[in-house]
Protein backbone atom coordinates (compact mmCIF):
# COMPACT_ATOMS: atom_id res chain seq x y z
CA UNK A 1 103.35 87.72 137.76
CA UNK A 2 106.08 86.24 135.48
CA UNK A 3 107.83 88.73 133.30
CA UNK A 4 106.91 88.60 129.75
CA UNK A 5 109.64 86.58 127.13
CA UNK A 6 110.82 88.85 124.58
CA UNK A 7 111.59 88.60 120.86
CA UNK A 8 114.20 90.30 118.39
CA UNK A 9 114.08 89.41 114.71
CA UNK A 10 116.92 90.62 112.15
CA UNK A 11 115.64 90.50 108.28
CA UNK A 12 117.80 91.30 105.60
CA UNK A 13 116.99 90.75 101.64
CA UNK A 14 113.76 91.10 100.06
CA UNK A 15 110.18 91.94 100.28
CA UNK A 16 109.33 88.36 100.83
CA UNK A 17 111.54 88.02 103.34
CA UNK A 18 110.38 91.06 105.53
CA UNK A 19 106.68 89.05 104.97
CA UNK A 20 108.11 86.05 106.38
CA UNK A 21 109.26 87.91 109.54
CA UNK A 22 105.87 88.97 109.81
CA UNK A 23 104.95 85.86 109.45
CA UNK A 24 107.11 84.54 112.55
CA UNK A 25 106.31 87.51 114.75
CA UNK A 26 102.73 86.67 114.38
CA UNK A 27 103.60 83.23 115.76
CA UNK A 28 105.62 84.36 118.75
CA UNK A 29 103.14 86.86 119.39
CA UNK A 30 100.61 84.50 119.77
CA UNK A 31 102.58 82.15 122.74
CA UNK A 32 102.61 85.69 124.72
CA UNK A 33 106.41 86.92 123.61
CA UNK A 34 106.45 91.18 123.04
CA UNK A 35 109.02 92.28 120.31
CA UNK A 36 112.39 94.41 121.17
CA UNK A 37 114.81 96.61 119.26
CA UNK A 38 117.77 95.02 120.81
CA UNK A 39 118.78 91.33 120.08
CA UNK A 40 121.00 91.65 123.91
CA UNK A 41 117.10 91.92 125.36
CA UNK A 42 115.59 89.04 123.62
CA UNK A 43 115.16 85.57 124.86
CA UNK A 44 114.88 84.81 121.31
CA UNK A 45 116.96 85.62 118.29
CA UNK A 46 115.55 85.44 114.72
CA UNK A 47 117.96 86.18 111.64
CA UNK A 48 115.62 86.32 108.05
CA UNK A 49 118.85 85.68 105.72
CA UNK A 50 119.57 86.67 102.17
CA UNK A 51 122.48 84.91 99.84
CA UNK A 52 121.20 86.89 96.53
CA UNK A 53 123.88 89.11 96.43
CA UNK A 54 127.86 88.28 98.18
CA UNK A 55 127.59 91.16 100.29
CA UNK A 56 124.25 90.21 101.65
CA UNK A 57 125.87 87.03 102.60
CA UNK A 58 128.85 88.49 104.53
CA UNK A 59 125.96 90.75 106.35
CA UNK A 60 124.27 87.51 107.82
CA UNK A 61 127.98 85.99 108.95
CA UNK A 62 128.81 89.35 110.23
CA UNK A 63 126.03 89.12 112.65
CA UNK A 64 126.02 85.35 113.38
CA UNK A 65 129.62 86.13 114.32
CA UNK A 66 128.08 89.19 116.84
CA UNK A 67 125.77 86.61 118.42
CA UNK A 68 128.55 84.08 119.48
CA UNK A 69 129.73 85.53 122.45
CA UNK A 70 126.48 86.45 123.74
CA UNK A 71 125.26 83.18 122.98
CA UNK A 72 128.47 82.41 125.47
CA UNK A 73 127.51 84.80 128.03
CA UNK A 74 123.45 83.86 128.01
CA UNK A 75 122.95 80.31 126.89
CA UNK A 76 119.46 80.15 127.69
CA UNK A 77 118.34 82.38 125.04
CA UNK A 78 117.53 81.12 121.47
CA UNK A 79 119.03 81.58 118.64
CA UNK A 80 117.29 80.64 115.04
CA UNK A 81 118.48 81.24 111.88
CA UNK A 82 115.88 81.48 108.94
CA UNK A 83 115.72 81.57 105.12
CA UNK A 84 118.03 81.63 101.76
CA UNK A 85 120.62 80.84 103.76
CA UNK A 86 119.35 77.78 105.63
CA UNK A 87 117.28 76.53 102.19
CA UNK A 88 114.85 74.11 101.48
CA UNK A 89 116.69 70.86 102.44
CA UNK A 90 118.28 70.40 105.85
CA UNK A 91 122.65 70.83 105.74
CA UNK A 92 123.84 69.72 108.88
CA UNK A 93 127.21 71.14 108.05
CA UNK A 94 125.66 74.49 109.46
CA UNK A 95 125.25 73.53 112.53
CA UNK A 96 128.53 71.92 112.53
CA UNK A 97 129.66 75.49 111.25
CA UNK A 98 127.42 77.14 113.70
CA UNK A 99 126.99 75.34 117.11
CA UNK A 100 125.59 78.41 118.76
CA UNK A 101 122.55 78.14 116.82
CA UNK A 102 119.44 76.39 118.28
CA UNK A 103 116.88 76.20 115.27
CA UNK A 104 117.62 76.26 111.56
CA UNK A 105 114.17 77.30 109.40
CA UNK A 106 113.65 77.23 106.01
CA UNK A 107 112.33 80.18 104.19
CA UNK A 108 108.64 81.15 104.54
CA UNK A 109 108.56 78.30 107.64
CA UNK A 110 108.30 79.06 110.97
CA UNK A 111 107.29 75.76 112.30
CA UNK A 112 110.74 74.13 113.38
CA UNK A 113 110.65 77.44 116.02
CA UNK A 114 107.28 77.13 117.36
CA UNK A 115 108.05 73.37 118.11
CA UNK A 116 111.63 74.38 119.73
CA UNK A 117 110.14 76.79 121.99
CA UNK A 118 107.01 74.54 123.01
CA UNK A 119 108.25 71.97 123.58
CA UNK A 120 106.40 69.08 125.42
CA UNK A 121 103.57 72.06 125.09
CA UNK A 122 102.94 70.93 121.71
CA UNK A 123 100.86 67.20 121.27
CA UNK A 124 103.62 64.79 120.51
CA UNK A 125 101.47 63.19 117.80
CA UNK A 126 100.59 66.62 116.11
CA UNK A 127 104.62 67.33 116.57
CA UNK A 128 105.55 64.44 114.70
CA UNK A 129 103.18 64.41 111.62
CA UNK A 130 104.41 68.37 111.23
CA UNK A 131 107.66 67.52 111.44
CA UNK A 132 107.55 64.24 108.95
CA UNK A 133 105.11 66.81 106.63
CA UNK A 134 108.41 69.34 106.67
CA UNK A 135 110.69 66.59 105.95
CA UNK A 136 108.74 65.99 102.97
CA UNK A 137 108.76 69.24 101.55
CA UNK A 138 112.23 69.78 101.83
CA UNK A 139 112.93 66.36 100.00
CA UNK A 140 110.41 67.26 97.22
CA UNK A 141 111.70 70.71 96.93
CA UNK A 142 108.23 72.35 98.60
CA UNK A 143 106.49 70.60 96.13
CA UNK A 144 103.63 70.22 98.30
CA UNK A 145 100.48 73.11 98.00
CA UNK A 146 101.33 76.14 100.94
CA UNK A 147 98.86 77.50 103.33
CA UNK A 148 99.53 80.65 105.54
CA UNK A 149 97.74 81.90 108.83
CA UNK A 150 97.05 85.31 108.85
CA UNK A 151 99.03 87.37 110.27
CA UNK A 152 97.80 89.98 113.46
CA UNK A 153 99.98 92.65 112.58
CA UNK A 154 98.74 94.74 115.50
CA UNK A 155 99.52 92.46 118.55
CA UNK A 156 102.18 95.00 119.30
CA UNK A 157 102.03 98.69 118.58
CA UNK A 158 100.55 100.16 115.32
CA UNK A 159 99.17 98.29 112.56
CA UNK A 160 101.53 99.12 109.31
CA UNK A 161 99.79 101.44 106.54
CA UNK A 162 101.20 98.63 103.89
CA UNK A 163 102.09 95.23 104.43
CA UNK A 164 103.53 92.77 101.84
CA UNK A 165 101.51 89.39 101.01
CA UNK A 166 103.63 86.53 99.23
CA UNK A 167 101.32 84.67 96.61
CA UNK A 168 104.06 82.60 94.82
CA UNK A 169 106.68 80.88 96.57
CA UNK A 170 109.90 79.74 95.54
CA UNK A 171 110.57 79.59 91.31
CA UNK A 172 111.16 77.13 88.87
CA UNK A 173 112.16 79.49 86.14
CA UNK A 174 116.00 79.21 86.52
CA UNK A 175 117.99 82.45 85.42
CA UNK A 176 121.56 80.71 85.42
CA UNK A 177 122.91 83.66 87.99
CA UNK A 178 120.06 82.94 90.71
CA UNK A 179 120.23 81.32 93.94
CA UNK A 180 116.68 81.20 94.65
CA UNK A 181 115.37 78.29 93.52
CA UNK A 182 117.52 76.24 95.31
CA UNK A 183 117.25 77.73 98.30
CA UNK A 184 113.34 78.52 98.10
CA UNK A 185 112.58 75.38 96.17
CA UNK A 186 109.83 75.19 93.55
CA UNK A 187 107.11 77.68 92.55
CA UNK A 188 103.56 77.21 93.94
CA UNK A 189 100.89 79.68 94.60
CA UNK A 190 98.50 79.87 97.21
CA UNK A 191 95.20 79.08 96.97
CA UNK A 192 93.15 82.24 95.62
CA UNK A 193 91.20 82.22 98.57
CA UNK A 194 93.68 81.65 101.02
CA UNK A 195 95.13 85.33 99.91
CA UNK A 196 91.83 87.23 99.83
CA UNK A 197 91.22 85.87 103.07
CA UNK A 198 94.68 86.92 104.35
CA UNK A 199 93.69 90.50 103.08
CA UNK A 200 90.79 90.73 104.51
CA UNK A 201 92.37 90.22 107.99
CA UNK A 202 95.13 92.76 107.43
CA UNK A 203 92.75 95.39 106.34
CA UNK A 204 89.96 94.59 109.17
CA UNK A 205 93.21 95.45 111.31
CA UNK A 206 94.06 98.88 109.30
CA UNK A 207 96.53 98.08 106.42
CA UNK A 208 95.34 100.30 103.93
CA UNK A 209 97.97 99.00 100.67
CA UNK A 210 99.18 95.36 100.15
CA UNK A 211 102.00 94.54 97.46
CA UNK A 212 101.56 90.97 96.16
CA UNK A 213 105.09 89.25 96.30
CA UNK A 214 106.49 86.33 93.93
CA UNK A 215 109.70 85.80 92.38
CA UNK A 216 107.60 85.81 89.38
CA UNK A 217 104.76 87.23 90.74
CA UNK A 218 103.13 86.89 87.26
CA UNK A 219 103.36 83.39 86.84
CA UNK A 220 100.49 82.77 90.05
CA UNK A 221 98.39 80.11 89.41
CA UNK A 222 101.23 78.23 86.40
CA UNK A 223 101.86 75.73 88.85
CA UNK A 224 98.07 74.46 88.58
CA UNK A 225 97.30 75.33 85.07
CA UNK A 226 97.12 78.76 84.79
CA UNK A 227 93.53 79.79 86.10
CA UNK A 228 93.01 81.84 88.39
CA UNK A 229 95.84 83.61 87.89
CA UNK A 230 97.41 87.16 88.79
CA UNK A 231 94.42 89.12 87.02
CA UNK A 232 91.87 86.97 88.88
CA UNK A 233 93.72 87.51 91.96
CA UNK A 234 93.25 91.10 91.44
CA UNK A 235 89.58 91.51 90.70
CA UNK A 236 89.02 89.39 93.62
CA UNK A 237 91.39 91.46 96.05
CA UNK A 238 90.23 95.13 94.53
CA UNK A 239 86.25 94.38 95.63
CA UNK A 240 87.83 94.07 99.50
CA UNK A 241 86.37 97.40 101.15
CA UNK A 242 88.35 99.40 103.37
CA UNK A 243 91.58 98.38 100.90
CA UNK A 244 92.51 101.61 99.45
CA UNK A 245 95.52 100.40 97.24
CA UNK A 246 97.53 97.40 95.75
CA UNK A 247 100.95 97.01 94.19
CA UNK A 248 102.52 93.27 93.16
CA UNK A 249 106.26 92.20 92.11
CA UNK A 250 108.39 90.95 90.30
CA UNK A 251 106.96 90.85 87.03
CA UNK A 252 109.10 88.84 84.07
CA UNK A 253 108.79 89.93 80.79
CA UNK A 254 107.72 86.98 79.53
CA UNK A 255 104.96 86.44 81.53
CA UNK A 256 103.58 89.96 82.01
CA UNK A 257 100.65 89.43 80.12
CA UNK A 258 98.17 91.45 78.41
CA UNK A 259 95.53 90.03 81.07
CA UNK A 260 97.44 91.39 83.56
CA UNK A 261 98.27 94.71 82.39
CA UNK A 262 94.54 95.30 81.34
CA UNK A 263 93.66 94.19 85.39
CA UNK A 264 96.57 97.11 86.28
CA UNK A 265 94.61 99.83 83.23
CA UNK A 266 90.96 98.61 84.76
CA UNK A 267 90.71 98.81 88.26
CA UNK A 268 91.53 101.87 90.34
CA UNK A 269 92.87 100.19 93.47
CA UNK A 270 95.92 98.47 91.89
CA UNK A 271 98.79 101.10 91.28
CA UNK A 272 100.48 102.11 87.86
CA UNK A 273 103.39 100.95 89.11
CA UNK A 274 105.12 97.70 87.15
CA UNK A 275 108.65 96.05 88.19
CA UNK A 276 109.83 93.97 85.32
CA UNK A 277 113.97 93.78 85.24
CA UNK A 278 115.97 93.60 82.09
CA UNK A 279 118.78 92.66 84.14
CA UNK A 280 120.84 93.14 80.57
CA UNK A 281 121.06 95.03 77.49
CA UNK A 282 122.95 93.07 75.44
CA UNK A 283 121.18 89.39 73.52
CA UNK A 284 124.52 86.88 74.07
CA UNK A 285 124.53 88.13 77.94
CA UNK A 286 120.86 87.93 78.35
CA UNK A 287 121.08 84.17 76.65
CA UNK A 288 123.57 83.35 78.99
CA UNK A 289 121.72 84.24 81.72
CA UNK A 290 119.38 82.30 80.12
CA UNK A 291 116.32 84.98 80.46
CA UNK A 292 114.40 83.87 77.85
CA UNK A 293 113.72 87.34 75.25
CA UNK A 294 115.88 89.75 73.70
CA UNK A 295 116.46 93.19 74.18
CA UNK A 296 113.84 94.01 71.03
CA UNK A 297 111.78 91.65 72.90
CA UNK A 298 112.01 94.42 75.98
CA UNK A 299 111.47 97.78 74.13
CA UNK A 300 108.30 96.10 72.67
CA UNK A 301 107.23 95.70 76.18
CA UNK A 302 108.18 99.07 77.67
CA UNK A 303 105.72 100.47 74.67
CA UNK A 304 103.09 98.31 75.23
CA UNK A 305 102.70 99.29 78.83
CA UNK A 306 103.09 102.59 78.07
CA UNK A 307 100.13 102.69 75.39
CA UNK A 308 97.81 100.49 77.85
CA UNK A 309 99.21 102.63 81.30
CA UNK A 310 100.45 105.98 80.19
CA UNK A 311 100.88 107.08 83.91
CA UNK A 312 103.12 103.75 84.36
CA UNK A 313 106.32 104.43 85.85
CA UNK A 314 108.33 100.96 84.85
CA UNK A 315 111.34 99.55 87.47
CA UNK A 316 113.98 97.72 86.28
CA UNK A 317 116.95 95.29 87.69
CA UNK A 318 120.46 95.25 85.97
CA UNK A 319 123.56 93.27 86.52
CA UNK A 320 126.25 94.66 85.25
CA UNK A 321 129.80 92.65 85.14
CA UNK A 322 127.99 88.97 84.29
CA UNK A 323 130.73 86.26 82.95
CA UNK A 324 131.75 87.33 79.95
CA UNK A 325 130.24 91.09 79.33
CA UNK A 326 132.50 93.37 77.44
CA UNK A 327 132.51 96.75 77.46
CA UNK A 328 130.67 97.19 74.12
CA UNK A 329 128.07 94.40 75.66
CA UNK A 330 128.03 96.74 78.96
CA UNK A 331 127.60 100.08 76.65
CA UNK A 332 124.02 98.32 75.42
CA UNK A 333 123.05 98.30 78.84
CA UNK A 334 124.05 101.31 79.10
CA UNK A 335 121.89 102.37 75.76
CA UNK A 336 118.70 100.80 77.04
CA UNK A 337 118.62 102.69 80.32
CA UNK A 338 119.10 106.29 78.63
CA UNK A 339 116.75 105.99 75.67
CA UNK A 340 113.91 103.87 77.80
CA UNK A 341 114.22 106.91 80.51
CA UNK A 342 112.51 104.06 82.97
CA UNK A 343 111.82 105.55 86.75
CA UNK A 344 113.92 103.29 88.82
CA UNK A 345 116.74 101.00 88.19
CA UNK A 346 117.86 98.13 90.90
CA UNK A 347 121.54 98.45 89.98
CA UNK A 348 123.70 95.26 91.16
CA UNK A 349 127.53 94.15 90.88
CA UNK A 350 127.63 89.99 89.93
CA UNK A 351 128.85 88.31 92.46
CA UNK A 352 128.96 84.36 91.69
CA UNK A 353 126.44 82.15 94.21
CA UNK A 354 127.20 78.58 94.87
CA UNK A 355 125.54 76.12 92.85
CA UNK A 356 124.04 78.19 90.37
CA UNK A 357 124.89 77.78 86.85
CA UNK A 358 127.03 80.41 86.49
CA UNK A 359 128.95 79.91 89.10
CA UNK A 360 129.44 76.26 88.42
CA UNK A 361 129.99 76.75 84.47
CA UNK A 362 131.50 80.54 83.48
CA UNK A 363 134.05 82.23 84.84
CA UNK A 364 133.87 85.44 86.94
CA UNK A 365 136.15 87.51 84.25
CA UNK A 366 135.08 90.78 84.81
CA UNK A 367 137.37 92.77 87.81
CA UNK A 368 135.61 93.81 90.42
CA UNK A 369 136.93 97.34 90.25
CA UNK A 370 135.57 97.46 86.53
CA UNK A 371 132.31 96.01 87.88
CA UNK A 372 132.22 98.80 90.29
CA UNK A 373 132.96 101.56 87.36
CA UNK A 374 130.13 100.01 85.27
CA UNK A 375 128.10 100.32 88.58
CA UNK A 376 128.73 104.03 88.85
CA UNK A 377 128.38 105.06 85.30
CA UNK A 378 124.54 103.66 85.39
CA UNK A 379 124.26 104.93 88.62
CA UNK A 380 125.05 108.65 87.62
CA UNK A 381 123.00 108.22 84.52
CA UNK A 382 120.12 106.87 86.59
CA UNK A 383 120.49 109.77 88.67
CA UNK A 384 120.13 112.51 85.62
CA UNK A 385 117.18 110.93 84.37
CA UNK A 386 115.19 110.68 87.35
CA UNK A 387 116.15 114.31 88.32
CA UNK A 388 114.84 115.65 84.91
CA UNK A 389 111.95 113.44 85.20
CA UNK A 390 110.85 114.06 89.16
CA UNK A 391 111.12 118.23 88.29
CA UNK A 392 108.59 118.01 85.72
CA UNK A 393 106.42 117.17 88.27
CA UNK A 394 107.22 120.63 90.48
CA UNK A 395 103.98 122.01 90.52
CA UNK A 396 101.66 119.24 90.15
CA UNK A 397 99.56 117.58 92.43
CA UNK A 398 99.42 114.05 93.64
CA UNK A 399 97.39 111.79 95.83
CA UNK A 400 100.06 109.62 98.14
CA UNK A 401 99.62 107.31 101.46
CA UNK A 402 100.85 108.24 104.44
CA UNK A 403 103.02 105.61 105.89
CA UNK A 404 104.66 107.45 108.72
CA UNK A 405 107.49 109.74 110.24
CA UNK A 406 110.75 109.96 108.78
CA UNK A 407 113.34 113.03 109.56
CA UNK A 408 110.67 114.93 111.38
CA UNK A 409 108.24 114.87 108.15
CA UNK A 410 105.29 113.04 107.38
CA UNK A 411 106.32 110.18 104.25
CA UNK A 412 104.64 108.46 101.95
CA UNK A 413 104.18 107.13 98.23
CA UNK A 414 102.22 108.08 94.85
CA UNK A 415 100.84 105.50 92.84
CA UNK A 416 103.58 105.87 90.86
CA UNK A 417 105.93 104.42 93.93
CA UNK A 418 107.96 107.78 94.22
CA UNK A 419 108.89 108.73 97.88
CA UNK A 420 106.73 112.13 98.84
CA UNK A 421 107.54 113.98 101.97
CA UNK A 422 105.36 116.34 103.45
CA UNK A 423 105.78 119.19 106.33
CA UNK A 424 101.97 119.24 108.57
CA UNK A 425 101.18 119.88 112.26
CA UNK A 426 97.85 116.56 111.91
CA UNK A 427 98.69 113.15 112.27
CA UNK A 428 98.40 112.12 108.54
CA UNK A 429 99.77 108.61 109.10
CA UNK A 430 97.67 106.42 107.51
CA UNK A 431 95.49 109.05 105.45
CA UNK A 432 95.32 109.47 101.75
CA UNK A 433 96.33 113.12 101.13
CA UNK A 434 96.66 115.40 97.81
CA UNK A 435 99.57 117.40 98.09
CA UNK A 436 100.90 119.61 95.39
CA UNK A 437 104.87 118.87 94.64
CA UNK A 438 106.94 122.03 95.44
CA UNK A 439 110.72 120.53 95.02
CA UNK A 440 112.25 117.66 93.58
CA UNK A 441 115.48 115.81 94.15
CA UNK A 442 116.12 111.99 92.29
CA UNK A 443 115.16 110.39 94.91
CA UNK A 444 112.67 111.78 96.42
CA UNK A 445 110.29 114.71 96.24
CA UNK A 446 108.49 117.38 98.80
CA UNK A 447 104.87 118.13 98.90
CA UNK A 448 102.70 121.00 100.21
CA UNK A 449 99.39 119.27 101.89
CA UNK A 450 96.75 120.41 99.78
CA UNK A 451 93.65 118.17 101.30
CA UNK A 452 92.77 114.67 102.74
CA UNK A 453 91.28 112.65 100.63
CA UNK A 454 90.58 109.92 103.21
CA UNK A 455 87.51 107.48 101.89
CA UNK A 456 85.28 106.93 104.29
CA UNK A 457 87.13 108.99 106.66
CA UNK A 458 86.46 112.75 108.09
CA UNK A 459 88.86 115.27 106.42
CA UNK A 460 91.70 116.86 107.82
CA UNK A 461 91.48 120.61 107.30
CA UNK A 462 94.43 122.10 105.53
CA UNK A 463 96.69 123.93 107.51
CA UNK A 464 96.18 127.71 107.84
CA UNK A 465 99.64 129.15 106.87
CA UNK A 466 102.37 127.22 104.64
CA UNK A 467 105.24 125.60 106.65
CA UNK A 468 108.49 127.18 105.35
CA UNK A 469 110.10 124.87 102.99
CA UNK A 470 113.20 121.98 104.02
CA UNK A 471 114.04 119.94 101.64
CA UNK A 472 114.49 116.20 102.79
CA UNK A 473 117.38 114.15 100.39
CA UNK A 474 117.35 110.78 100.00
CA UNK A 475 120.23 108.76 98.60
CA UNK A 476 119.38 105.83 96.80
């Protein structure tokens, strides 16, 4: 019998991203190839690229310069390279830059892959109407409407407790740091019922928690008018049975509207959990980023969540060193974070990205090694605040999912999105426990299993005697 072809994918960026490389697995699942840790045991190679962020960037050359020589060594095996990094439109200067790679694929589109590794397998006719449909999109900037298989998560080993589920692609709301639009091309949502149906499948297969993923996440169903949008989407997804809980980002705060926030207050399956960045506090650097609201504009926000949600816990994103921030303009930023008290901040250095506006029309005046002291004065501040506010919750309880192992203990996540572990002899992965919170670090708390709160499921006893206590840190 012939041996099996294997597969190694390497994703590095965002949420979307890691649903894209589901995405692909499910393909090469489905022509018979078995995943591997190692990219020296696949036959083929899969880098999921990110260019948000410089250091991202170096990440992905750092490993296309890894795969050279064993590209050298094994020519036979296939390498493809995948997502911001490749874009929408085709650049043949990569593979000018990078002869070692077989198959460059835009984000979100595994097709130019499946037709490599079929080859004469795949109905010429069929082959070429694809491949003139993909030309198309990349020339109108994926203007054209998206559809998705579903993904079988569980071809190979367990089904994940969560699984992410994009619903807006690419953005047309240009921030003048951001990179993503050009290389993800222009928003458009999926059909509504192209998602539900996608949910369905992953919860017939076990996935007990979806997150909903756009760039603006809120602005699903703008691209065709506005109806359905986001709240629709989630009245139709919370009536799915079997789905336990859902989660969606990024929000924007000027689309986070009260429809949707009255969707997150209404129905128990979608978690009190809202990302919406400020990326600035400071009105000329959030202009020139051109956001679109002020930092009044923000705190108004912040309180109206909090009166609709008061269990909310509110993420934010923050740049700090954008062209042209002074320290007094850094210092608001500063401000915003310690009087909001939000419960997680996405902290980031600016690095310029090719193309954008920023890069193209402001200079990068800020030092780097004043970016980086900007960086660690929110980050220590960040730190205090979530440490004051995670040891108020010593001696409460909380329901959180199971995902899985981590360190020896049992992990998983409250509504709230804060990282639980828990100490029990059961398998609890994939159960809903209560557990009651017995120590608290910044990043991440410890639980005593208190019962299973499973629906539909038969209980887990508790355990007879109290494990002795081990704290598990987390660094952010």
């Amino acid at each position: 019998m012939a041996e099996k072809k294997r597969y190694h994918i390497w994703t590095i960026g965002c949420q979307m991203n890691v649903a894209d490389s589901n995405h692909v697995a499910a393909h090469l699942d489905r022509l018979g190839y078995e995943p591997v840790e190692r990219p020296e045991e696949a036959d083929v190679i899969v880098l999921n690229t990110c260019v948000v962020r410089q250091s991202a960037e170096d990440k992905v050359l750092g490993k296309l310069g890894s795969l050279k020589p064993l590209k050298q060594h094994h020519p036979d095996k296939v390498i493809a390279l995948m997502g911001c990094f490749v874009g929408v439109k085709p650049n043949p200067k990569l593979k000018e830059r990078f002869p070692w790679v077989d198959v460059f694929m835009p984000p979100s589109e595994p097709a130019p892959l499946i037709h490599h590794l079929t080859g004469d397998q795949v109905n010429a006719e069929v082959r070429e109407q694809e491949a003139h449909a993909l030309e198309t999109r990349w020339r109108l900037q994926d203007e054209l409407s998206v559809t998705q298989s579903v993904r079988h998560l569980a071809a190979h080993g367990e089904t994940p407790v969560t699984a992410f589920v994009p619903v807006v692609y690419g953005c047309s709301f240009a921030c003048t740091f951001c990179i993503i639009p050009y290389r993800r091309g222009k928003e458009r949502s999926r059909p509504l019922e192209d998602v539900v149906a996608e949910v369905q499948d992953l919860v017939a297969q076990g996935v007990r928690e979806v997150t909903l993923l756009g760039q603006i996440v809120d602005r699903y169903g703008y691209d065709w008018g506005g109806r359905p949008d986001l709240a629709d989407l989630l009245y139709a997804i919370h009536d799915i049975e079997g789905l336990w809980r859902i989660r969606f980002l990024t929000s924007h705060p000027n689309f986070l509207s009260d429809r949707i926030l009255d969707a997150v207050a209404e129905l128990p399956k979608v978690m009190p959990h809202i990302e919406v960045p400020i990326q600035a506090g400071d009105d000329e650097v959030l202009a020139r980023m051109r956001r679109g609201y002020t930092v009044t504009d923000y705190y108004r926000l912040v309180d109206k969540i909090r009166q609709r949600i008061p269990d909310a816990a509110i993420h934010t994103d923050i740049i700090v060193g954008f062209p042209g921030e002074t320290e007094e303009q850094f210092m608001g930023t500063y401000r915003v974070l310690e009087e909001l008290r939000l419960d997680k901040a996405h902290l980031a250095r600016y690095s310029p990205r090719p193309g954008t506006v920023s890069a193209r029309f402001m200079k990068d005046d800020v030092p780097e090694e004043e970016k980086r002291r900007r960086h660690r004065l929110l980050e220590a501040l960040q730190e205090r605040i979530l440490r004051e506010k995670n040891q108020a919750l010593v001696g409460e309880r909380v329901q959180i999912l199971v995902e899985g192992r981590r360190k020896g203990k049992w992990e998983g996540r409250t509504p709230q999105n804060k990282l639980v572990f828990v100490e029990h002899p059961a398998d609890l992965r994939g159960r809903l426990i209560e557990v009651e919170i017995v120590w608290a670090g910044p990043y991440s708390l410890q639980g005593r299993f208190v019962r299973d709160v499973s629906p539909g499921l038969e209980p887990i006893p508790p355990q007879p005697m109290p494990l002795p206590l081990t704290p598990t840190p987390v660094t952010p």
